[in-house]
N, C-alpha and C. Protein backbone atom coordinates (compact mmCIF):
# COMPACT_ATOMS: atom_id res chain seq x y z
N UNK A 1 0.84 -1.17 0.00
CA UNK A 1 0.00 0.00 0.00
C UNK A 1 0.89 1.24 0.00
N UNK A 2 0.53 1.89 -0.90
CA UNK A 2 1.28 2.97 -1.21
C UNK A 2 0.57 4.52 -1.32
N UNK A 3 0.75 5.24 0.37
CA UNK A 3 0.48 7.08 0.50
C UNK A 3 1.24 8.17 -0.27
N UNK A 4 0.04 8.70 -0.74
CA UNK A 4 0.48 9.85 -0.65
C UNK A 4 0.76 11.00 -0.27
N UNK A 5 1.69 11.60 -0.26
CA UNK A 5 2.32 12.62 0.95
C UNK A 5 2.52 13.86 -0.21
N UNK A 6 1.16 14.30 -0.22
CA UNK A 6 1.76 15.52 -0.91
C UNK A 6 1.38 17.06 -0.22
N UNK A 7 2.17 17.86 -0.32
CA UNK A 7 2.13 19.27 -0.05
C UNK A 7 1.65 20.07 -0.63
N UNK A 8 0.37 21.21 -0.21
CA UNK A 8 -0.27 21.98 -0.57
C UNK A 8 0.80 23.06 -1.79
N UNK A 9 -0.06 23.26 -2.44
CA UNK A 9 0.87 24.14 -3.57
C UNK A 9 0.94 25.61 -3.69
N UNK A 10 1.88 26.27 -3.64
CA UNK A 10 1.63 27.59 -3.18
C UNK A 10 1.89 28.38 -4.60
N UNK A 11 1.26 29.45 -4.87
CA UNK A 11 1.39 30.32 -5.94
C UNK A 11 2.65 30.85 -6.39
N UNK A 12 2.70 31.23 -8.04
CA UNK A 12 3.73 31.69 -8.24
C UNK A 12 4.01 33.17 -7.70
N UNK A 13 3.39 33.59 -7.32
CA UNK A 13 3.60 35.23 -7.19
C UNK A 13 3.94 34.99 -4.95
N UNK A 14 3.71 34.25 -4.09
CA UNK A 14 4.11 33.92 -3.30
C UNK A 14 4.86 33.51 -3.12
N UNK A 15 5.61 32.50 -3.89
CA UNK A 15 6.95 31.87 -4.08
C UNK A 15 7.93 32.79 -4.23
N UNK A 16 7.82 33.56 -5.47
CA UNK A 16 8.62 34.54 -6.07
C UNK A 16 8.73 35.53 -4.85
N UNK A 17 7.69 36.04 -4.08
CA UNK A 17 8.22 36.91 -3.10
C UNK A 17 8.36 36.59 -2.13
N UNK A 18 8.01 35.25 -1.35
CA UNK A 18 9.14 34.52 -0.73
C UNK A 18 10.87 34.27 -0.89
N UNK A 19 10.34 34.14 -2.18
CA UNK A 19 12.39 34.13 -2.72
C UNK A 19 13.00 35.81 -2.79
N UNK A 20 12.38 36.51 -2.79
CA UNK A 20 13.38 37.78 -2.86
C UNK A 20 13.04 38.24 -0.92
N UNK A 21 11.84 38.28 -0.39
CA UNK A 21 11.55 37.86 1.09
C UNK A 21 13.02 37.21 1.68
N UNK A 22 13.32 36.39 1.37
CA UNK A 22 14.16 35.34 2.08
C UNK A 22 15.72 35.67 1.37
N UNK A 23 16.05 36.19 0.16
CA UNK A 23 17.46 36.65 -0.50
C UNK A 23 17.82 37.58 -0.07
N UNK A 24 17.02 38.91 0.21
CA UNK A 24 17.31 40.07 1.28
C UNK A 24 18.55 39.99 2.12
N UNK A 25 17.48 39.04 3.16
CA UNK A 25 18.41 38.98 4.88
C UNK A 25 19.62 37.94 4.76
N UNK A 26 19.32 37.41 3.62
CA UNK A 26 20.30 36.30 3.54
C UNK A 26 21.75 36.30 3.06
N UNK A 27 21.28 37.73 1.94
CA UNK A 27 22.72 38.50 0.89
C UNK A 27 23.02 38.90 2.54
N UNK A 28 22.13 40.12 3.15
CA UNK A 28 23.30 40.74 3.73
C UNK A 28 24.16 39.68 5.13
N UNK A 29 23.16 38.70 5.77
CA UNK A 29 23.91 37.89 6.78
C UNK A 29 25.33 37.20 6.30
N UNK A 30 24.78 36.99 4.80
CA UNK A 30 26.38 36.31 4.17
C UNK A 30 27.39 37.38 4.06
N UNK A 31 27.02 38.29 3.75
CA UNK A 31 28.20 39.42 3.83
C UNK A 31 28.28 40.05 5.22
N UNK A 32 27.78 40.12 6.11
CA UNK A 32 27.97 40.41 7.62
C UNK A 32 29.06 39.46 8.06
N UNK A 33 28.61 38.18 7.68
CA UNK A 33 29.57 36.91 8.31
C UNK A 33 30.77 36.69 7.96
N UNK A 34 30.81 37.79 6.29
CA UNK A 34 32.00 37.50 5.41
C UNK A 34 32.96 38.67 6.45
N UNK A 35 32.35 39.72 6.81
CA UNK A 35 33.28 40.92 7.56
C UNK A 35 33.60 40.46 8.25
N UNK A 36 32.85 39.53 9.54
CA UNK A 36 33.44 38.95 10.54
C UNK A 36 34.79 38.39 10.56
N UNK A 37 34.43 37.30 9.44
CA UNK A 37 36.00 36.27 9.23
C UNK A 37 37.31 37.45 8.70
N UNK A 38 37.27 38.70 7.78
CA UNK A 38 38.21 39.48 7.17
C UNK A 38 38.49 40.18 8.21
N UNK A 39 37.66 40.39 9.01
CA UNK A 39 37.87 41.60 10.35
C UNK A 39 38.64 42.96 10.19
N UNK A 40 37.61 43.52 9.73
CA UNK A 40 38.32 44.98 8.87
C UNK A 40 38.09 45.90 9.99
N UNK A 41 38.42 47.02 10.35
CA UNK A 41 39.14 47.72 11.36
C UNK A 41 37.43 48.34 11.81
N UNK A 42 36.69 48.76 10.97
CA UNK A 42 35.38 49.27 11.48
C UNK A 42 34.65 48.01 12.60
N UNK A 43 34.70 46.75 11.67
CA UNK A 43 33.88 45.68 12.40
C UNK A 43 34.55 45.18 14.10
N UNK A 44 36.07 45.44 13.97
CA UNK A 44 36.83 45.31 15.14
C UNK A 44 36.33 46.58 15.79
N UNK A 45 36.03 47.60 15.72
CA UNK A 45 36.19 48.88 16.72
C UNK A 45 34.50 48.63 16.95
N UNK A 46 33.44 48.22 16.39
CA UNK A 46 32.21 48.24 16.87
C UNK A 46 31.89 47.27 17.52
N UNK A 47 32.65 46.18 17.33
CA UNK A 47 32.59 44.90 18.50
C UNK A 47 33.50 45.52 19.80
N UNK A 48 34.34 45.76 19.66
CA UNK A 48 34.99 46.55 21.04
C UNK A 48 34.04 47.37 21.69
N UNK A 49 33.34 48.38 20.79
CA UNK A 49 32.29 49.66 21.58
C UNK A 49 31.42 48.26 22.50
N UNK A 50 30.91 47.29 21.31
CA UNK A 50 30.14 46.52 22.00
C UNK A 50 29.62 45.82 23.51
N UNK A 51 31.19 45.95 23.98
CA UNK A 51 31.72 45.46 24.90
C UNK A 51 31.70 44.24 24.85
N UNK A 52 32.57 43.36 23.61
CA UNK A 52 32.80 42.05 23.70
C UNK A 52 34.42 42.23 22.93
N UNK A 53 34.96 40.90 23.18
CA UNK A 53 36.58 40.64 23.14
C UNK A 53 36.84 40.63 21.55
N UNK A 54 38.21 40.89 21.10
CA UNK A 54 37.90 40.78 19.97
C UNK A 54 38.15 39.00 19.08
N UNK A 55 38.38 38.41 20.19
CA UNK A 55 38.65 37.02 20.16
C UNK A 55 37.10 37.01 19.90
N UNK A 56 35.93 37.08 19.82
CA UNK A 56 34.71 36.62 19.33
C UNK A 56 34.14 36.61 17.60
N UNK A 57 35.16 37.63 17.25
CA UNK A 57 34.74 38.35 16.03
C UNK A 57 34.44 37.02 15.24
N UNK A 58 35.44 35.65 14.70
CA UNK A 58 36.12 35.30 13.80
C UNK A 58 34.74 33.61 14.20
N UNK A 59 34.44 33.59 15.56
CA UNK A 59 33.47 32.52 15.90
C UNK A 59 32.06 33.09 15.36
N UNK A 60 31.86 34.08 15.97
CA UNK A 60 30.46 34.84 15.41
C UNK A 60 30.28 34.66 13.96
N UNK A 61 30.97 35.01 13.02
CA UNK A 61 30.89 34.93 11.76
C UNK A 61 31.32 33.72 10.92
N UNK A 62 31.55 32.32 11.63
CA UNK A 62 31.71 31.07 11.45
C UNK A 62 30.03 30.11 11.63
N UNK A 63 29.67 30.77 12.99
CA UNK A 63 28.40 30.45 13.12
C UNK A 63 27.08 31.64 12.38
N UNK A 64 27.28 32.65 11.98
CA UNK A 64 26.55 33.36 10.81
C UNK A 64 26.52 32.57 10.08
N UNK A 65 27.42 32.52 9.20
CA UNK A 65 27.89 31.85 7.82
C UNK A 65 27.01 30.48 7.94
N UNK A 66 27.53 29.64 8.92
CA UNK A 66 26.57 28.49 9.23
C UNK A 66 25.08 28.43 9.33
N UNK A 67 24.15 29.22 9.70
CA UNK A 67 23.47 29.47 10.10
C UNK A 67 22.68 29.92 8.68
N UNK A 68 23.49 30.63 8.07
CA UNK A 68 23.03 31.18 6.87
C UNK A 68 22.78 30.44 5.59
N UNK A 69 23.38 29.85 5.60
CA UNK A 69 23.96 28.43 4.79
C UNK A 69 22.50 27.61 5.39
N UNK A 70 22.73 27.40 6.16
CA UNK A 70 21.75 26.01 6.27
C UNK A 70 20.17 26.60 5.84
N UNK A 71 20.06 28.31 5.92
CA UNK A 71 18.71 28.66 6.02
C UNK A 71 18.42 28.88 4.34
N UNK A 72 19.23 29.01 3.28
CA UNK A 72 19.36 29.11 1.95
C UNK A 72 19.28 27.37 1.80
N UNK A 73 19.68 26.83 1.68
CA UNK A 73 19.21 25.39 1.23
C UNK A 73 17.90 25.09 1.93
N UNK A 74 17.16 24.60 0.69
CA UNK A 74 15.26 24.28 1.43
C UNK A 74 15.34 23.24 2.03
N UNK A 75 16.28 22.10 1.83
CA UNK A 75 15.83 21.01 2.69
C UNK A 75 16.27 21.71 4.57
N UNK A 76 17.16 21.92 4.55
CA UNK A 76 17.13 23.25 5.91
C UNK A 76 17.05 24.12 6.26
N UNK A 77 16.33 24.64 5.38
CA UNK A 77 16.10 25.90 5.98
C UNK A 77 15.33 26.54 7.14
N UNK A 78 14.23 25.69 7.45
CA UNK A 78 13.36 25.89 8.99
C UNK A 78 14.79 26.19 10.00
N UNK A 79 15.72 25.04 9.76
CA UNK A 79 16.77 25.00 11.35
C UNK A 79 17.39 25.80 10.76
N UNK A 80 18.37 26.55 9.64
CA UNK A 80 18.63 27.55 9.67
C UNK A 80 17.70 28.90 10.00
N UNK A 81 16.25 29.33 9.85
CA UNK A 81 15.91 29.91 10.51
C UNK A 81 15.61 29.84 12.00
N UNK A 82 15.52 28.96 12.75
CA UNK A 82 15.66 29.27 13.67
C UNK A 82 17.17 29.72 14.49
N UNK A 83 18.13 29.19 13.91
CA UNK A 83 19.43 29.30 14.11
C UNK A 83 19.59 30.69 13.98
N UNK A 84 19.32 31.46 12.83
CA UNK A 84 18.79 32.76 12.50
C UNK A 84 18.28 33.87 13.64
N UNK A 85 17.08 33.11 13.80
CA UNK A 85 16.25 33.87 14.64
C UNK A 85 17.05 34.23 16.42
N UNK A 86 17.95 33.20 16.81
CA UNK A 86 18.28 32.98 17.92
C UNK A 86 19.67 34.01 18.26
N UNK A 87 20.31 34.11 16.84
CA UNK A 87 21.36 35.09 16.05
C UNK A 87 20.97 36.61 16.73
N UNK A 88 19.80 36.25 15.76
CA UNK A 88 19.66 37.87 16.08
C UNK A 88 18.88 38.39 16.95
N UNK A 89 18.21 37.34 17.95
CA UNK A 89 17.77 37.69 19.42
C UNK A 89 19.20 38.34 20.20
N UNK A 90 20.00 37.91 20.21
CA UNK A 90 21.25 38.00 20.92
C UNK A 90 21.60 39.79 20.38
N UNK A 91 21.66 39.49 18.73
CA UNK A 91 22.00 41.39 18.14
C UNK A 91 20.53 42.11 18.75
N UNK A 92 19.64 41.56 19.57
CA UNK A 92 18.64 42.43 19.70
C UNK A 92 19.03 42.95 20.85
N UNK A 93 19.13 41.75 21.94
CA UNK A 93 19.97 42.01 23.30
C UNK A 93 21.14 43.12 23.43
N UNK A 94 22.04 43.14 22.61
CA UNK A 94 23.05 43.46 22.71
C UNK A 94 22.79 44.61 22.26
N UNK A 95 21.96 45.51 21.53
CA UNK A 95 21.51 46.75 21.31
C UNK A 95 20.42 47.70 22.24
N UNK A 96 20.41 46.60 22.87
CA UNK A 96 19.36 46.87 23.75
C UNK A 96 20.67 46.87 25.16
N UNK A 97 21.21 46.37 26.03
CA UNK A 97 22.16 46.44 26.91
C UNK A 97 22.74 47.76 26.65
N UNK A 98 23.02 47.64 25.41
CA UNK A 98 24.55 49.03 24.81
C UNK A 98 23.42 50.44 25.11
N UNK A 99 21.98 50.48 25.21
CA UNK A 99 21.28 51.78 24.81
C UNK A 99 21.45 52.13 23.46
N UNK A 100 21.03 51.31 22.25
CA UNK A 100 21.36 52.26 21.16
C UNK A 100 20.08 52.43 20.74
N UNK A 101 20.10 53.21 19.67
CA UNK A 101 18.96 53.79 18.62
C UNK A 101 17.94 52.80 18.58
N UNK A 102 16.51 53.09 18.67
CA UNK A 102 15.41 52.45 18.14
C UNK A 102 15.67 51.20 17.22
N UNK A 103 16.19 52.46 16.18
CA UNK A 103 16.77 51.96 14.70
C UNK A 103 17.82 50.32 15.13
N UNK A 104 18.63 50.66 15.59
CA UNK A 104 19.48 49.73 15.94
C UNK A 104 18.84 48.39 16.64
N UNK A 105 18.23 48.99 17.53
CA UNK A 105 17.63 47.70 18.42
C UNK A 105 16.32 47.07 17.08
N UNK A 106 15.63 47.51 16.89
CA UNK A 106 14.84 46.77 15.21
C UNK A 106 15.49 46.57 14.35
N UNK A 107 16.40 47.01 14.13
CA UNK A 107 16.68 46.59 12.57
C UNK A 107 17.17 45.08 12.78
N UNK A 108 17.61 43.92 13.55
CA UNK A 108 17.95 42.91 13.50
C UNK A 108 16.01 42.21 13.71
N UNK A 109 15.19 42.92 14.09
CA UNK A 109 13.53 42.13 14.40
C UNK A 109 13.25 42.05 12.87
N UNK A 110 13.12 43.39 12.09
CA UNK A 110 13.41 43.67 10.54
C UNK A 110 13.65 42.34 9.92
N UNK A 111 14.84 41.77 9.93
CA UNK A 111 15.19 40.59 9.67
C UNK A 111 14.90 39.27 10.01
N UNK A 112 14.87 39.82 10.97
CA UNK A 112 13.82 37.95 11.67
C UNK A 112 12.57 37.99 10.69
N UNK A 113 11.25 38.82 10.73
CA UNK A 113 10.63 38.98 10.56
C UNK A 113 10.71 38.63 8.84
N UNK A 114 11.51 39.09 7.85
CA UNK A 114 12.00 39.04 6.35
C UNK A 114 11.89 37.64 6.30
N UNK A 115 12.90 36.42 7.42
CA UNK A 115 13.44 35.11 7.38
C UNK A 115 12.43 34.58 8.05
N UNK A 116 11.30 34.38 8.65
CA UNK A 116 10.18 33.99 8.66
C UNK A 116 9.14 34.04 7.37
N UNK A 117 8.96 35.49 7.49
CA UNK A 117 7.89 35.53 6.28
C UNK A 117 8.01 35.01 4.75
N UNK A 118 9.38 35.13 4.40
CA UNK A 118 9.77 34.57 3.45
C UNK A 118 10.45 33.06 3.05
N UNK A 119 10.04 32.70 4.05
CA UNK A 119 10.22 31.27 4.57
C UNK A 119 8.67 30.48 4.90
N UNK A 120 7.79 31.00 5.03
CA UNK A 120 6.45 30.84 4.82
C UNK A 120 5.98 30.98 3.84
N UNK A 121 6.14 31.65 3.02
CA UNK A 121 5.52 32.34 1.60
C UNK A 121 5.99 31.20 0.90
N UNK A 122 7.39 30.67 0.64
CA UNK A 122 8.26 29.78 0.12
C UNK A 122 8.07 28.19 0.27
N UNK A 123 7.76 27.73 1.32
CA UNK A 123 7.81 26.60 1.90
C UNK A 123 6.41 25.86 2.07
N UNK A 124 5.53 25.53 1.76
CA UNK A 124 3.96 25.21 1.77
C UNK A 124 3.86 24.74 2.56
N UNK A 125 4.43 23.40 3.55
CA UNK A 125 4.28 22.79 4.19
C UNK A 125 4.24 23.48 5.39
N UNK A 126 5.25 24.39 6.13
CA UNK A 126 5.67 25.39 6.52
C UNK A 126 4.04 26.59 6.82
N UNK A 127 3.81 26.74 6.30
CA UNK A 127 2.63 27.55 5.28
C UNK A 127 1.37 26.70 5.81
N UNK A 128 1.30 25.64 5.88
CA UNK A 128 -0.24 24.91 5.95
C UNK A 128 -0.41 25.02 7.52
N UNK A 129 0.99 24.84 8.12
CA UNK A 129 1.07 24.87 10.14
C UNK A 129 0.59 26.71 10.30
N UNK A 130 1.32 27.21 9.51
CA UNK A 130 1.19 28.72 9.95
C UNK A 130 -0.34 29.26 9.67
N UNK A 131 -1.13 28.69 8.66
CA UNK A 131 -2.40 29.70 8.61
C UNK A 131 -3.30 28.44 8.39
């Protein structure tokens, strides 16, 4: 006996803006993660303001990169978003501890919010739990 396991089908115009939804946060986390590992003199002096060592820089952006990676491939991408999401709870924290700008403390929710929604829009299965 042989089931079928099939997944609700989601539109082209949802897909498509799921995929630019989800390429957004994803271009810039890959290039955030890429500064990390090069450690160019701006990204060293704002992790210092941060008040963290600069021995963190080169791990942070090993686990970006990771994180990022797994959320661009569909067969993982749920655990890269959550990996994601947990990322940038921490950049939420940490803007929030330091006192910075509104701006600053959202703009990492901004992104959660991009890597969810466009990860729903994208993913049907994903999509059938959510609505």
């Amino acid at each position: 006996m042989q089931t079928d396991i099939s997944s609700p089908s989601v539109s082209k115009g949802a897909l498509w803006t799921g995929r630019v939804m989800s390429v957004l946060p994803a271009l810039f986390m890959l290039f955030d993660g890429a500064m990390k590992l090069v450690k160019p003199h701006f990204v060293v002096e704002k992790t210092l303001e941060l008040g963290y060592s600069e021995n963190v820089i080169i791990p942070l952006g090993v686990i970006l990169l990771t994180a990022t990676v797994l959320y661009v491939v569909p067969r993982t991408s749920v655990l890269g978003a959550i990996l994601l999401t947990g990322y940038l709870g921490g950049a939420v924290d940490c803007h929030v501890h330091h006192q910075d700008t509104a701006f600053e403390m959202l703009f990492p929710v901004v992104f959660g919010a991009l890597i969810w929604g466009g990860l729903v829009l994208r993913n049907p299965r994903l999509r059938s739990l959510v609505f």
